[in-house]
C-alpha atoms as a PDB file:
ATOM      1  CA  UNK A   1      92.402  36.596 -27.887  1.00  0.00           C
ATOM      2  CA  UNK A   2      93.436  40.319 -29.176  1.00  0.00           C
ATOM      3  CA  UNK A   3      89.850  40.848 -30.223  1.00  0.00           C
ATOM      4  CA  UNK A   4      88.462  39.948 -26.778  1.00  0.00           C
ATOM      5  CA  UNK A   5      91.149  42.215 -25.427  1.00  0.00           C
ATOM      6  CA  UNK A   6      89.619  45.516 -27.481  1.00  0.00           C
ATOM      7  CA  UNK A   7      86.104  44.463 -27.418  1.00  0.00           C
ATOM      8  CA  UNK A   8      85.966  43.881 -23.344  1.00  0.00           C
ATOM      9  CA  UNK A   9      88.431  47.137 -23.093  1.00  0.00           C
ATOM     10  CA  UNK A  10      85.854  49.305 -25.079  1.00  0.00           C
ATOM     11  CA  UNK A  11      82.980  48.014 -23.054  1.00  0.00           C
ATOM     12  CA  UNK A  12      84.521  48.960 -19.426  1.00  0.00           C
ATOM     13  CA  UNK A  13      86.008  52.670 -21.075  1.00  0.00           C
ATOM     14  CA  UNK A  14      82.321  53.433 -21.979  1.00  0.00           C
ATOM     15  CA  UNK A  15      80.786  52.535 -18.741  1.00  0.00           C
ATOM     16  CA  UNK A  16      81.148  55.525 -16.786  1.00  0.00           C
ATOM     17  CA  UNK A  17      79.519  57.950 -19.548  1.00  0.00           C
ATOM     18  CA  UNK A  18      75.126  57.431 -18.441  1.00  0.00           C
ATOM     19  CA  UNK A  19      73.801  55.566 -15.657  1.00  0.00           C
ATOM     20  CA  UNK A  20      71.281  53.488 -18.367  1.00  0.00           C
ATOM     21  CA  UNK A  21      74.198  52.914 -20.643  1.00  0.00           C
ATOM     22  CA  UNK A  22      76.274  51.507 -17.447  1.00  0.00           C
ATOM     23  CA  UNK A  23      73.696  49.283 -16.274  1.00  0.00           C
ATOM     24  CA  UNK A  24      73.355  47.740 -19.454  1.00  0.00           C
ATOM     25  CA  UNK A  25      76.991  47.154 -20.156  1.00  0.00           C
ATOM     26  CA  UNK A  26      77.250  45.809 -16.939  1.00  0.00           C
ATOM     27  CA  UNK A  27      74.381  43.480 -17.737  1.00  0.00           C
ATOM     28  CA  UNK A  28      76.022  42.481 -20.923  1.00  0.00           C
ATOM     29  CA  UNK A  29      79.207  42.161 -19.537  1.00  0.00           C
ATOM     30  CA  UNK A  30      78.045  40.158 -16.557  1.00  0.00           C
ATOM     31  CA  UNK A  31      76.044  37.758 -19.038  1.00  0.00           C
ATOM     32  CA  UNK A  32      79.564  37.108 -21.068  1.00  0.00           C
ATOM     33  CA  UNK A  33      81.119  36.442 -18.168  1.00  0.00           C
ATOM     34  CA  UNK A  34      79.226  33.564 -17.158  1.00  0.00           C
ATOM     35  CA  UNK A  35      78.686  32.304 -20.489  1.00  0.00           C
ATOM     36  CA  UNK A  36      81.152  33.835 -22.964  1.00  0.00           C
ATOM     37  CA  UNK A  37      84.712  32.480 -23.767  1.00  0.00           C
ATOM     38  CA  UNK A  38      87.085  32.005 -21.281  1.00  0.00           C
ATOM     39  CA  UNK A  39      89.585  34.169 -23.429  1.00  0.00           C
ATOM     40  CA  UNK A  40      87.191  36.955 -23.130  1.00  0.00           C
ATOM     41  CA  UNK A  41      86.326  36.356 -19.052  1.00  0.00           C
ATOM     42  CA  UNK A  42      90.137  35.989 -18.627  1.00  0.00           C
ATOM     43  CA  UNK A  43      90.791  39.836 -20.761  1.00  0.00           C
ATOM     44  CA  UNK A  44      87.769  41.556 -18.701  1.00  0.00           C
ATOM     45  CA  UNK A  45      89.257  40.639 -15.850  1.00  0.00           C
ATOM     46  CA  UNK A  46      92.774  41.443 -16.091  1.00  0.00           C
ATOM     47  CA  UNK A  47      91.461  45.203 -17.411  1.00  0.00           C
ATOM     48  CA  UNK A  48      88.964  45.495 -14.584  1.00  0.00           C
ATOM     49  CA  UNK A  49      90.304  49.293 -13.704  1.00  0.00           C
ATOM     50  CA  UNK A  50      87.362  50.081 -15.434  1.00  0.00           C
ATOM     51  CA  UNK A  51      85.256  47.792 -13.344  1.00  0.00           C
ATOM     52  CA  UNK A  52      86.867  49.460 -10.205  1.00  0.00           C
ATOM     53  CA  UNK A  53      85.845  52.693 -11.335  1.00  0.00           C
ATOM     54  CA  UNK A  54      82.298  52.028 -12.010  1.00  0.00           C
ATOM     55  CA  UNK A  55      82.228  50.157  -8.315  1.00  0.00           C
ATOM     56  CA  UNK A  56      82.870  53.778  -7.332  1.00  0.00           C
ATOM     57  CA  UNK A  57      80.204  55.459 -10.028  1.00  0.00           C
ATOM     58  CA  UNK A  58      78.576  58.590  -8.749  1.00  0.00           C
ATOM     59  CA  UNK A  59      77.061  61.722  -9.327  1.00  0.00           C
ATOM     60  CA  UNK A  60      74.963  64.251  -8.487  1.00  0.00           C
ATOM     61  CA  UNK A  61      71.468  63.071  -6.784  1.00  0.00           C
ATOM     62  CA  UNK A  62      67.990  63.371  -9.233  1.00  0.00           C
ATOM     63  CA  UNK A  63      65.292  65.145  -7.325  1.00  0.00           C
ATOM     64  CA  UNK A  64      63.288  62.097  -8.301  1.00  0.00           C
ATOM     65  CA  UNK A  65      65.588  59.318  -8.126  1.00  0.00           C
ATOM     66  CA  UNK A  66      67.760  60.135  -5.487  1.00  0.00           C
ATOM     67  CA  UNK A  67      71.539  58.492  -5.850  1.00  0.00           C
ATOM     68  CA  UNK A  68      69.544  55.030  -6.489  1.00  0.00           C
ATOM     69  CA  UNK A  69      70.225  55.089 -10.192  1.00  0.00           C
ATOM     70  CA  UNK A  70      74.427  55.481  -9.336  1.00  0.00           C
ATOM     71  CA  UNK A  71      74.023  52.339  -6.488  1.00  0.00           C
ATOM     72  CA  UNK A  72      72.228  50.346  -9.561  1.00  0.00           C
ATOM     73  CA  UNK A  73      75.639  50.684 -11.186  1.00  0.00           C
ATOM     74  CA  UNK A  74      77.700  50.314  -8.581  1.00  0.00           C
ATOM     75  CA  UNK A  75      75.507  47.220  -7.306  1.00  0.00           C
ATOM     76  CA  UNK A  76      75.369  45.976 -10.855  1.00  0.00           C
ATOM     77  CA  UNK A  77      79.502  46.655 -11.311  1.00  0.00           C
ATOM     78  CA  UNK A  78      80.194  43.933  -8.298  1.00  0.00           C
ATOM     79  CA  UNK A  79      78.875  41.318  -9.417  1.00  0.00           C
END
């Protein structure tokens, strides 16, 4: 149970560093939440400050992209 305490608590520190990155830990992290071990579901989710954060993720809009790449997260971050 201490390794799924590090492992899930690295995963949500790194989340709010790129948009990609995010979305794909959140992807990940979704994925071992429905199908990982309930140690690990039960350690994400007690340390979901991290989760909060990233329902909040932000930043300045792309002149392409708009804000749609930050809503992917945060979309992606509620689930």
């Amino acid at each position: 149970m201490e390794a799924a305490t590090k492992t899930g608590g690295g995963i949500v520190s790194d989340i709010v560093k790129k948009v990609a990155f995010a979305n794909y830990v959140l992807k990940i992290m979704h994925h071992l939440i429905q199908n990982g071990h309930p140690s690990f579901t039960e350690q994400l989710r007690k340390s979901d400050g991290s989760l909060k954060i990233a329902t909040m993720y932000n930043g300045l809009p792309d002149p392409l992209l708009g804000s749609s790449p930050y809503e992917a997260v945060r979309k992606k971050a509620q689930v």
